[in-house]
Protein backbone atom coordinates (compact mmCIF):
# COMPACT_ATOMS: atom_id res chain seq x y z
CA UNK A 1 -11.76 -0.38 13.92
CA UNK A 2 -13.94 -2.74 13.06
CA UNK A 3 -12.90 -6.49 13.89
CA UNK A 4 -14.74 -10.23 13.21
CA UNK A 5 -13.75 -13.17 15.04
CA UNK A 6 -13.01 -16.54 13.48
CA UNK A 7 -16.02 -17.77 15.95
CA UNK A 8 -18.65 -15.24 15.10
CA UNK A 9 -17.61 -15.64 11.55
CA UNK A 10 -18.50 -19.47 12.24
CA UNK A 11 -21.77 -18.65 13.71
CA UNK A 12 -22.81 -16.74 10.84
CA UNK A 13 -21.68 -19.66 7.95
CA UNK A 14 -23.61 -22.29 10.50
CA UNK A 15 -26.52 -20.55 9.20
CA UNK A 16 -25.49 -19.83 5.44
CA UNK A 17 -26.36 -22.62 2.48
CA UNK A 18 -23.43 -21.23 0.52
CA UNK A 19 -20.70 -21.15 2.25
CA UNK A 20 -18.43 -23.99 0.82
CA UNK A 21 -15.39 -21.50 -0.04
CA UNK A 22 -15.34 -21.10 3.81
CA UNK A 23 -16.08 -24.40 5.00
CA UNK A 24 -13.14 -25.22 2.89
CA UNK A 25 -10.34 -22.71 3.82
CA UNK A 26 -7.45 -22.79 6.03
CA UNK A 27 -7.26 -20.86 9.45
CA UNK A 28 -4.96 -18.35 8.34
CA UNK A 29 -6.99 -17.56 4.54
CA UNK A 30 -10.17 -17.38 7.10
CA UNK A 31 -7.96 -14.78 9.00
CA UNK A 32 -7.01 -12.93 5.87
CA UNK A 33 -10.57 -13.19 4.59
CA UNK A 34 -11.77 -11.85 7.54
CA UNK A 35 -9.34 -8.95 7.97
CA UNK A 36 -9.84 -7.77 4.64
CA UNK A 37 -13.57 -7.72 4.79
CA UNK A 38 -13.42 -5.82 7.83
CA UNK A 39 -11.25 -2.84 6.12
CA UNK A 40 -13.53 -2.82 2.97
CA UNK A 41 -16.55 -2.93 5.08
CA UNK A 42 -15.10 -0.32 7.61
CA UNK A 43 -14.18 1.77 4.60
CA UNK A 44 -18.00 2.05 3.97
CA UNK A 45 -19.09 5.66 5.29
CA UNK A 46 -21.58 3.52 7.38
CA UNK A 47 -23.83 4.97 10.35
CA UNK A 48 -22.83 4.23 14.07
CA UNK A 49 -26.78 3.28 13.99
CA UNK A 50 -25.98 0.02 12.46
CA UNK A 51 -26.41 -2.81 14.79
CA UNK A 52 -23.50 -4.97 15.45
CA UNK A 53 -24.90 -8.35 13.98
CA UNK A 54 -25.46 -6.62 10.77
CA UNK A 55 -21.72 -5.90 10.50
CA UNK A 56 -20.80 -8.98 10.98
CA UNK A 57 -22.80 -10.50 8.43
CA UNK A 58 -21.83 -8.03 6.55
CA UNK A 59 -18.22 -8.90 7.10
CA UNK A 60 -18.68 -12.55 6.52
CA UNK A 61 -20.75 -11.88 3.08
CA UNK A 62 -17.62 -9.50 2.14
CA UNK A 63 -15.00 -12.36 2.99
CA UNK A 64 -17.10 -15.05 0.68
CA UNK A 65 -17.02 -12.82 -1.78
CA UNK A 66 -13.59 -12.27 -1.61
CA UNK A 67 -12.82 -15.94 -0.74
CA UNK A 68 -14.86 -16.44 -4.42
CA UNK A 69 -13.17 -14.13 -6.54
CA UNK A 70 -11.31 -16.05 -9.50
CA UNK A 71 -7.76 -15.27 -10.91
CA UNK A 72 -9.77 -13.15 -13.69
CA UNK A 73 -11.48 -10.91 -11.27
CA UNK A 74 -8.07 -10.57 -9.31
CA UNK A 75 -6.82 -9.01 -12.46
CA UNK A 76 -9.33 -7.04 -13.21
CA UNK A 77 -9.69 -5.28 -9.35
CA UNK A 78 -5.47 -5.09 -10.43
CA UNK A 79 -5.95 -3.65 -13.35
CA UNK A 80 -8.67 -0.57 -11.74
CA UNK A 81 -6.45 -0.09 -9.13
CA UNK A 82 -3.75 0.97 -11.36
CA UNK A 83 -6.22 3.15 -13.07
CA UNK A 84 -7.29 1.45 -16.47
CA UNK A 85 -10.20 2.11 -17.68
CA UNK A 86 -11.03 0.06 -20.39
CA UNK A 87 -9.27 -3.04 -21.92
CA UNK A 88 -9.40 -5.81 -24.14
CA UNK A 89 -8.54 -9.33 -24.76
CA UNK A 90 -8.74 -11.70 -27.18
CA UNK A 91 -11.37 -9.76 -29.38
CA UNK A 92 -13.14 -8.80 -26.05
CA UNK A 93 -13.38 -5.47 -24.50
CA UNK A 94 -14.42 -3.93 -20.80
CA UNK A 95 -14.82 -0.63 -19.84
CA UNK A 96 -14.72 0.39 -15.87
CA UNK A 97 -17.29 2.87 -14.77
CA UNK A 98 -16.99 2.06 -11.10
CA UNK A 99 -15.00 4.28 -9.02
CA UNK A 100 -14.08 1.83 -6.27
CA UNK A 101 -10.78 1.96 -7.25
CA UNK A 102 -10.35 -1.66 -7.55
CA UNK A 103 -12.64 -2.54 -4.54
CA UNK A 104 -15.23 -5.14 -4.96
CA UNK A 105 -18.20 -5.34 -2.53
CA UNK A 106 -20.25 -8.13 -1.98
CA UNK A 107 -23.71 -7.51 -3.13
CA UNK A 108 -24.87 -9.45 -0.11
CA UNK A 109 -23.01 -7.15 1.99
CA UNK A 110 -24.18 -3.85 1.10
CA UNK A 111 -28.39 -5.00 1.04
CA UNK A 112 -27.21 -5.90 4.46
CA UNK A 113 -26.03 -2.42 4.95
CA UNK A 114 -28.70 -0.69 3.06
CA UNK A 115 -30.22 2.82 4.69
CA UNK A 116 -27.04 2.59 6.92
CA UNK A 117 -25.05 3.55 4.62
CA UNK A 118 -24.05 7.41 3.47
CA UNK A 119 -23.55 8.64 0.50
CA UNK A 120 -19.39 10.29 -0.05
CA UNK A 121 -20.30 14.09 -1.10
CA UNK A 122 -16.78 14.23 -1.83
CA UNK A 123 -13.34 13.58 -1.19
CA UNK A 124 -10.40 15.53 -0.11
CA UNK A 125 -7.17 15.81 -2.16
C-alpha cells in the first residue's frame, strides 16, 4: 500500500506557494491528511509505471485538498456517499452526476497522474 511520510510530505510543501492549510496543521491532522490521501490516491486504478515522486505529489495535492474542504463540501461528499442524488436548500438545488461515491480528488492530483491512470471497465458486484 501506498504510504507518504510526514518528511517527504514536507519536501514537497517547501516547494508549493499554496500550502498554508498545511503549514498550519497539527502533526496528527498532517497524519490523517496524509493517510487519507494515500487510500484515495491508491484507490486510483493507477499504472505500476508511475514514478514514485509523482505519487507523492500526488498524495500531498490530495491531502491539501482535503485539508481545504469546508463544512459544506463535507456535507455534500456525506450526502453522495449515502446515495443522494440531487438536493436543495434554501431555494437552491444540486444534482450529483459523479460516481465517486462521495470521493473528492484533487484536480492537482490527477493532472499529476494523467496517462498513468486506467480507465475502470467495470466493477464487480
Amino acid at each position: 500500500m501506498l504510504n507518504v511520510s510526514i518528511s517527504e510530505a514536507q519536501a514537497v510543501f517547501d516547494e508549493h506557494l499554496m500550502a498554508d492549510e498545511w503549514e498550519q496543521a497539527s502533526t496528527s491532522l498532517k497524519k490523517r491528511a496524509l493517510a487519507h490521501a494515500c487510500r484515495d490516491i491508491s484507490s486510483l486504478n493507477y499504472s505500476s509505471t508511475v514514478p514514485r515522486q509523482k505519487l507523492v505529489a500526488a498524495v500531498c495535492e490530495q491531502a491539501l485538498f482535503l485539508m481545504s474542504l469546508t463544512a459544506t463540501d463535507k456535507e455534500r461528499l456525506k450526502a453522495q456517499k449515502l446515495g443522494v442524488g440531487e438536493r436543495s436548500v434554501e431555494g437552491a438545488s444540486e444534482r450529483y452526476f459523479d460516481k465517486t461515491l462521495g470521493k473528492a480528488f484533487s484536480p492537482d492530483a490527477l493532472a499529476l497522474l494523467e496517462g498513468y491512470v486506467h480507465r475502470r471497465v467495470g466493477h464487480m458486484r
